[in-house]
PDB file of N, CA and C in Angstrom:
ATOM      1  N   UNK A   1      56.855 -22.973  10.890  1.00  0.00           N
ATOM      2  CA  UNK A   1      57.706 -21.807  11.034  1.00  0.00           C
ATOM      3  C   UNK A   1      56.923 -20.681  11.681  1.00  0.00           C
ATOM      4  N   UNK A   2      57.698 -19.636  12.223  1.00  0.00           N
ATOM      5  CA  UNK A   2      56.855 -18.916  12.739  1.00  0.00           C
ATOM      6  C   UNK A   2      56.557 -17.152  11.931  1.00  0.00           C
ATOM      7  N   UNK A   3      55.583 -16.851  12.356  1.00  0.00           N
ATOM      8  CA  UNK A   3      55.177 -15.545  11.536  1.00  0.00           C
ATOM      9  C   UNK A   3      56.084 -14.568  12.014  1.00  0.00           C
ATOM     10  N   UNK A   4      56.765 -13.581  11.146  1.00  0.00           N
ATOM     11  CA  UNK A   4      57.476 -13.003  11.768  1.00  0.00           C
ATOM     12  C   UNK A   4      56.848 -11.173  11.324  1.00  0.00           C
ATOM     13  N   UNK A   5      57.235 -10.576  12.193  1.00  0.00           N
ATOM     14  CA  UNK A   5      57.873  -9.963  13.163  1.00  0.00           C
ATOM     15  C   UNK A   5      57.492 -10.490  14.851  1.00  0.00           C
ATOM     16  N   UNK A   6      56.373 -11.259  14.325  1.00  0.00           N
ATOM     17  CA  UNK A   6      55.816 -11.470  15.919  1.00  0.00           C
ATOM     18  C   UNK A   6      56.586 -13.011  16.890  1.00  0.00           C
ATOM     19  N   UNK A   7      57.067 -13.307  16.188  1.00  0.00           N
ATOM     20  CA  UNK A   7      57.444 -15.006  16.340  1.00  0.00           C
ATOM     21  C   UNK A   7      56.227 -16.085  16.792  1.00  0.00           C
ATOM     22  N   UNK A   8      55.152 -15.476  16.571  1.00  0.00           N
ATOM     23  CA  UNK A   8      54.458 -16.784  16.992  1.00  0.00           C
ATOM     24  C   UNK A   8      53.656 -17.658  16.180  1.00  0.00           C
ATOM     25  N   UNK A   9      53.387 -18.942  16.722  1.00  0.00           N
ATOM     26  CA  UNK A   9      53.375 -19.956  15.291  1.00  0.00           C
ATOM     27  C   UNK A   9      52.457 -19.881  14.497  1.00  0.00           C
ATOM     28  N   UNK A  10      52.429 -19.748  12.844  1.00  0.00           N
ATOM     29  CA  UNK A  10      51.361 -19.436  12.495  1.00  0.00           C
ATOM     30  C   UNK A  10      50.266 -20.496  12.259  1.00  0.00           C
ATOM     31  N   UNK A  11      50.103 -21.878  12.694  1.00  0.00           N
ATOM     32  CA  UNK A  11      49.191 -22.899  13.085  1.00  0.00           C
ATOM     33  C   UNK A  11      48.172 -22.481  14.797  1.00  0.00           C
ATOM     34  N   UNK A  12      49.315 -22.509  15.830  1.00  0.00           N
ATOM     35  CA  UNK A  12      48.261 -22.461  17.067  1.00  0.00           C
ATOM     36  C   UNK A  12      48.607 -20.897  17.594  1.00  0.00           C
ATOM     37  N   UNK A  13      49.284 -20.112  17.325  1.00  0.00           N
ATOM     38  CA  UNK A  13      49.279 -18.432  17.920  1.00  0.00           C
ATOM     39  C   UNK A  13      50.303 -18.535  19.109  1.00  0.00           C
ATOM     40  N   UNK A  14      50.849 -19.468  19.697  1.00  0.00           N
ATOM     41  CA  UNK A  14      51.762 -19.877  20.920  1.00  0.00           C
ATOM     42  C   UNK A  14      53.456 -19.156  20.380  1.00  0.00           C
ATOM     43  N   UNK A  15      54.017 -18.799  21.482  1.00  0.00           N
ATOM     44  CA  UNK A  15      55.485 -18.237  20.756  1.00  0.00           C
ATOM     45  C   UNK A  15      56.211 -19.939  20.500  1.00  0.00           C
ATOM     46  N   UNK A  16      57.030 -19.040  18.782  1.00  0.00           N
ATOM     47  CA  UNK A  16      57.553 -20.163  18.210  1.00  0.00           C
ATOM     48  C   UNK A  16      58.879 -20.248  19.066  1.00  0.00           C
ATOM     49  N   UNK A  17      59.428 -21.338  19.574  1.00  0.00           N
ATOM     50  CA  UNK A  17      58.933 -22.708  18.455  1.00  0.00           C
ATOM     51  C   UNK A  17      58.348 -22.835  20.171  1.00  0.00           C
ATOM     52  N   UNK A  18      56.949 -23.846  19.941  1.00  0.00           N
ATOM     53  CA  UNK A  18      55.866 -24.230  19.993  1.00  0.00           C
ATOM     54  C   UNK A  18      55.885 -25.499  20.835  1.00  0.00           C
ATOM     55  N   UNK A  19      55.311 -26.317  21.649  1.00  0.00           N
ATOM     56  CA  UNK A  19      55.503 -27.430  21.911  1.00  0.00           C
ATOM     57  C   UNK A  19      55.388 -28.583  20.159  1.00  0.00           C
ATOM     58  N   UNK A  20      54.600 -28.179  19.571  1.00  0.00           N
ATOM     59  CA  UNK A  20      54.418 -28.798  18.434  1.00  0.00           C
ATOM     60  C   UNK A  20      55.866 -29.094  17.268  1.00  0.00           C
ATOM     61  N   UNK A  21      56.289 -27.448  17.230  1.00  0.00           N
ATOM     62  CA  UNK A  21      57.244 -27.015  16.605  1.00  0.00           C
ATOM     63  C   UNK A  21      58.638 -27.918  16.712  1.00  0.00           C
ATOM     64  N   UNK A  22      58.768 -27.851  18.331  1.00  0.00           N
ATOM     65  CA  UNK A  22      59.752 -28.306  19.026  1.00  0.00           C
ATOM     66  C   UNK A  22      60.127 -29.551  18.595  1.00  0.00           C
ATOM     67  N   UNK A  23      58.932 -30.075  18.855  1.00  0.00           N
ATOM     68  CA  UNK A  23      58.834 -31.915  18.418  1.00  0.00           C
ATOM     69  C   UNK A  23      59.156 -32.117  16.815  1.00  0.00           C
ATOM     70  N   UNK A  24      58.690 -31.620  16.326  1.00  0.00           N
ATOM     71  CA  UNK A  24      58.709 -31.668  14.931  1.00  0.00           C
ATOM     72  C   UNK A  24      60.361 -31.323  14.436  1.00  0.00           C
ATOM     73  N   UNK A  25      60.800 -30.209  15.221  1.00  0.00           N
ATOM     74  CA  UNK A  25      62.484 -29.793  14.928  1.00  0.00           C
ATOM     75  C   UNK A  25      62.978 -30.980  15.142  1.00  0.00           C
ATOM     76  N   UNK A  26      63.269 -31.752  16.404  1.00  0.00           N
ATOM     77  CA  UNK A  26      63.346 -32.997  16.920  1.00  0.00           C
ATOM     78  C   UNK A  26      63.632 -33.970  16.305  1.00  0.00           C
ATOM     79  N   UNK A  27      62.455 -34.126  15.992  1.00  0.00           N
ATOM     80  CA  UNK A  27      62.234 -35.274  14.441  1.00  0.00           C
ATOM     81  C   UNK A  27      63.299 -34.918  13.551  1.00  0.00           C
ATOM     82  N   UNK A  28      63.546 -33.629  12.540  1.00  0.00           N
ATOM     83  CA  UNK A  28      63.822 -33.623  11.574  1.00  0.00           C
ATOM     84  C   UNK A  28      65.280 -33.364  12.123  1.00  0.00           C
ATOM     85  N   UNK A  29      65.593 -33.258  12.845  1.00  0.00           N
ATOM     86  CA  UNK A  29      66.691 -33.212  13.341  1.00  0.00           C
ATOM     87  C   UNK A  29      67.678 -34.369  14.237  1.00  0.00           C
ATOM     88  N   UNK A  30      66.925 -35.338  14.289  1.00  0.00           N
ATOM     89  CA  UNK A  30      66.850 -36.391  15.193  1.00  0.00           C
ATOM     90  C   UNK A  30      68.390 -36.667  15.132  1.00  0.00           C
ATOM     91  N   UNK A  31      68.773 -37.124  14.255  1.00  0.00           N
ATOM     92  CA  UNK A  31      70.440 -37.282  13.319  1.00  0.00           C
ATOM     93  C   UNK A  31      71.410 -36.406  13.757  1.00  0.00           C
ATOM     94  N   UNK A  32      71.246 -35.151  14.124  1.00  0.00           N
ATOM     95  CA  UNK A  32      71.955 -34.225  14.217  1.00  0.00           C
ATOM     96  C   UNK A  32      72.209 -32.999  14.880  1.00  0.00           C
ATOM     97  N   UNK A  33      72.466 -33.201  16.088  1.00  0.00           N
ATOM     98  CA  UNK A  33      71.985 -32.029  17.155  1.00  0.00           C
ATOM     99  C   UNK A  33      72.733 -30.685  17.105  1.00  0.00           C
ATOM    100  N   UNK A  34      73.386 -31.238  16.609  1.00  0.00           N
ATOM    101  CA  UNK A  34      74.419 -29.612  16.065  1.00  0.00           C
ATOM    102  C   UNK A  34      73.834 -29.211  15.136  1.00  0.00           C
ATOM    103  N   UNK A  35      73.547 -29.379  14.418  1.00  0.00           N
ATOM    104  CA  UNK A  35      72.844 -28.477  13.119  1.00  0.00           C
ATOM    105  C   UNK A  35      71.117 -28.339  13.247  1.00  0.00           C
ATOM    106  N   UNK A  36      70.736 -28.745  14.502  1.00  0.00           N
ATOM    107  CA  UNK A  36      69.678 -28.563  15.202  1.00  0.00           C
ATOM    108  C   UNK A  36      70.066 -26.398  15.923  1.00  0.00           C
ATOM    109  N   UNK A  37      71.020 -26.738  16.819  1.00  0.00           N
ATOM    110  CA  UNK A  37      71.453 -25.910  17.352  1.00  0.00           C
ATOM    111  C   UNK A  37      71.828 -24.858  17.078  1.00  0.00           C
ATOM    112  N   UNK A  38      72.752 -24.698  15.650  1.00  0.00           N
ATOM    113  CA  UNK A  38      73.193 -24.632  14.658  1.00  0.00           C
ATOM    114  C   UNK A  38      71.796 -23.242  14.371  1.00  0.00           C
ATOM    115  N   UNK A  39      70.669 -24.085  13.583  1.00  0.00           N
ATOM    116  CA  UNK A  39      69.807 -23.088  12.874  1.00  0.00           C
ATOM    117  C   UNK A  39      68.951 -22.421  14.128  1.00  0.00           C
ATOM    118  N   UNK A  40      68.617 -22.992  15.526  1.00  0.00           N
ATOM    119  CA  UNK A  40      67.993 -22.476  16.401  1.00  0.00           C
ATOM    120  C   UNK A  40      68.811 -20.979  17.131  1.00  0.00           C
ATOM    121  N   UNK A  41      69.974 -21.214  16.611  1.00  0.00           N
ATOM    122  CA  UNK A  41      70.956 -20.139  17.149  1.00  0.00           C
ATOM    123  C   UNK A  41      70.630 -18.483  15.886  1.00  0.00           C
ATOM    124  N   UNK A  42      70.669 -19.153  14.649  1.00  0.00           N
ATOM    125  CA  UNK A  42      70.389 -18.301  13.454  1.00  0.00           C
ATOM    126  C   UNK A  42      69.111 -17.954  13.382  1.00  0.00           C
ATOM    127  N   UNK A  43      68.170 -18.558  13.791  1.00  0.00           N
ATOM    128  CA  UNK A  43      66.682 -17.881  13.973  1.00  0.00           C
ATOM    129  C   UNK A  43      66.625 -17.123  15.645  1.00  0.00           C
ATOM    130  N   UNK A  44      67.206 -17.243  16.779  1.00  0.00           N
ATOM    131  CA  UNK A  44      67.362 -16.453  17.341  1.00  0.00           C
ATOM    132  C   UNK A  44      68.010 -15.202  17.508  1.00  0.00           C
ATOM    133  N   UNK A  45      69.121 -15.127  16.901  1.00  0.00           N
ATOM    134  CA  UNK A  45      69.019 -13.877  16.488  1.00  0.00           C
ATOM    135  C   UNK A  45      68.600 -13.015  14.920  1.00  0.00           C
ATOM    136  N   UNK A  46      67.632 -13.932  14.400  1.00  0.00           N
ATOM    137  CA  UNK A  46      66.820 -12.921  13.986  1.00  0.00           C
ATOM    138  C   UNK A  46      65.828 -12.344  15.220  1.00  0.00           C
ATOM    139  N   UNK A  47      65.097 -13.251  15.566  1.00  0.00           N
ATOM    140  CA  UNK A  47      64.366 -12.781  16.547  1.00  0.00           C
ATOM    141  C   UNK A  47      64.536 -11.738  17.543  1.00  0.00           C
ATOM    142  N   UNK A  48      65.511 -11.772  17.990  1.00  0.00           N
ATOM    143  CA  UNK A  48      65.907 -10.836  19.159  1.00  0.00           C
ATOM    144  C   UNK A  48      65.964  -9.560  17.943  1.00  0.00           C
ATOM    145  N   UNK A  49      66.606  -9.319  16.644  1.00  0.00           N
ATOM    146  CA  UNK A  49      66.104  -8.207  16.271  1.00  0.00           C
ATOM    147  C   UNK A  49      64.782  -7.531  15.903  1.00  0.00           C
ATOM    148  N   UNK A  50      63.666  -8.459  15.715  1.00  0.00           N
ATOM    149  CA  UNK A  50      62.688  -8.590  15.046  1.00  0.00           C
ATOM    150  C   UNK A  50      61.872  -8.002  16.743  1.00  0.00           C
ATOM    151  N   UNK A  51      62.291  -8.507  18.173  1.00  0.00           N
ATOM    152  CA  UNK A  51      61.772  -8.576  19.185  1.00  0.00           C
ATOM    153  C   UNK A  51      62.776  -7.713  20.143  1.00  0.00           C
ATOM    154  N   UNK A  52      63.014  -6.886  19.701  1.00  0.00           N
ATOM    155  CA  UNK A  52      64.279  -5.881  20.623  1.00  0.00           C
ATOM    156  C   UNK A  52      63.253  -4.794  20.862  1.00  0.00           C
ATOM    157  N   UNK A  53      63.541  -4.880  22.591  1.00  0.00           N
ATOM    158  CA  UNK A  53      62.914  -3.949  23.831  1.00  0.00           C
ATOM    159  C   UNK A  53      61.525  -5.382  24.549  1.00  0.00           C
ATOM    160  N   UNK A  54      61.499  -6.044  23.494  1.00  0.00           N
ATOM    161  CA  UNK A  54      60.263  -7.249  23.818  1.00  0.00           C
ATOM    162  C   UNK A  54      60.578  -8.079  25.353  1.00  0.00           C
ATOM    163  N   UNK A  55      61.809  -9.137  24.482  1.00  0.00           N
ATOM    164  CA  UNK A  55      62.469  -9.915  25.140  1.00  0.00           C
ATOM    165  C   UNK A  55      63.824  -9.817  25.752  1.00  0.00           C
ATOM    166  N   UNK A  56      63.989 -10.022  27.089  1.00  0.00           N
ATOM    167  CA  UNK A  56      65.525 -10.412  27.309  1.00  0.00           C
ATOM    168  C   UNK A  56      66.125 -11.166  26.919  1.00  0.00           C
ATOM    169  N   UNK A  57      67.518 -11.206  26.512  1.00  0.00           N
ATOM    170  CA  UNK A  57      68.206 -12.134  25.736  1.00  0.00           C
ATOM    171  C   UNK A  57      68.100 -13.427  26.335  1.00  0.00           C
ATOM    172  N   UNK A  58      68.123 -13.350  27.880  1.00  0.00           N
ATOM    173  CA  UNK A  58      68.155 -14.853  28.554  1.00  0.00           C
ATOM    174  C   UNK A  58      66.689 -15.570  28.235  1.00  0.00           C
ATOM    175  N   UNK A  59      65.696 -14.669  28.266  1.00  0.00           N
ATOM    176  CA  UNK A  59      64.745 -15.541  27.796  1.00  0.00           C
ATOM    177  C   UNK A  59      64.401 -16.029  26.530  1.00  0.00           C
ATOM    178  N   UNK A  60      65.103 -15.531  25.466  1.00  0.00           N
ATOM    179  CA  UNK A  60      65.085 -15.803  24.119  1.00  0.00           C
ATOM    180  C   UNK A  60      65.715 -16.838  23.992  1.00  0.00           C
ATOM    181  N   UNK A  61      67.336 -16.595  24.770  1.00  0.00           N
ATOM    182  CA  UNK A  61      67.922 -18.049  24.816  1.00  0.00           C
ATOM    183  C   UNK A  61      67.295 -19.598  25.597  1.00  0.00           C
ATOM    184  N   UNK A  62      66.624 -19.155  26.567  1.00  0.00           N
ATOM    185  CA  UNK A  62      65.861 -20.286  26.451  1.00  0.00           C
ATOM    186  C   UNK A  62      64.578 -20.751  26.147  1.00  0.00           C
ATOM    187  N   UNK A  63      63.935 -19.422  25.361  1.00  0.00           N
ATOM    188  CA  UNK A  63      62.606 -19.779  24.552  1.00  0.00           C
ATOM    189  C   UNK A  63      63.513 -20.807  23.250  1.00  0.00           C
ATOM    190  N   UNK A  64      64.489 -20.423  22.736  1.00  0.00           N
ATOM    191  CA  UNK A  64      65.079 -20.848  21.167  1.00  0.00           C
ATOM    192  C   UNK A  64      65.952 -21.944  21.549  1.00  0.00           C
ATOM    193  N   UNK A  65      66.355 -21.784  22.794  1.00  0.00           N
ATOM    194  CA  UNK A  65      68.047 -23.179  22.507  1.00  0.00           C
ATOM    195  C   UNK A  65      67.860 -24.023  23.031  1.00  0.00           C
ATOM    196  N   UNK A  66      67.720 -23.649  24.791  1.00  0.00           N
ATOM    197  CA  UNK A  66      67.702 -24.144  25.966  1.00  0.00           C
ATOM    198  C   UNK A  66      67.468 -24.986  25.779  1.00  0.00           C
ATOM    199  N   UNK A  67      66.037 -25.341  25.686  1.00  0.00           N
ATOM    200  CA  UNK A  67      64.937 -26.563  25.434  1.00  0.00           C
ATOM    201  C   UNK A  67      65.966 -27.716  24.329  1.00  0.00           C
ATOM    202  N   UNK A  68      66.629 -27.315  23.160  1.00  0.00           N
ATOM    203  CA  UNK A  68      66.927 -28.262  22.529  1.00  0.00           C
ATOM    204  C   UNK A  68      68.289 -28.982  22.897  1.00  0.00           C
ATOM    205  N   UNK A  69      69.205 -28.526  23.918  1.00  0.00           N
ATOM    206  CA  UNK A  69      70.501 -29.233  24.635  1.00  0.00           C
ATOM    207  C   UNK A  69      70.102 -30.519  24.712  1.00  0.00           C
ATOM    208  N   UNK A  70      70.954 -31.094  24.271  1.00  0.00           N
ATOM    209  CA  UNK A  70      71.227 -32.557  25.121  1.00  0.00           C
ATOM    210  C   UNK A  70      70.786 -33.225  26.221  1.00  0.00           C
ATOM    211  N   UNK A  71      70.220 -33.974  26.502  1.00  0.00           N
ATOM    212  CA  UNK A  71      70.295 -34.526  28.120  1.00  0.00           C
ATOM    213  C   UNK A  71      71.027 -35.485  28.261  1.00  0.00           C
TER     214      UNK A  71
END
């Protein structure tokens, strides 16, 4: 999980979620990509409050979601 106010991971210091992170969501999520999506949507906007004036929303959305869509 990541340290917050800062979002970044508290194992390697990289913004969460992490190449590590990612994989690991993945996994535990493997079953279920909606409720993957689901909580990546609910921790992004914490973030964007936690990170408001930081980040643009488009890049939050694809630091947090993007990456986990479907292919």
């Amino acid at each position: 999980m990541a340290a917050r106010p800062s979002w970044r991971c508290r194992v390697c210091g990289a913004a969460w979620p992490c190449s590590p992170a990612r994989l690991a969501l993945l996994g535990e999520y493997r079953e279920d990509r909606i409720s993957l999506l689901v909580y990546l949507a609910t921790v992004l906007f914490e973030a964007a409050e936690d990170l408001a004036g930081q980040a643009g929303h488009d890049r939050l959305t694809d630091r947090f979601i993007t990456w986990a869509r479907a292919r």
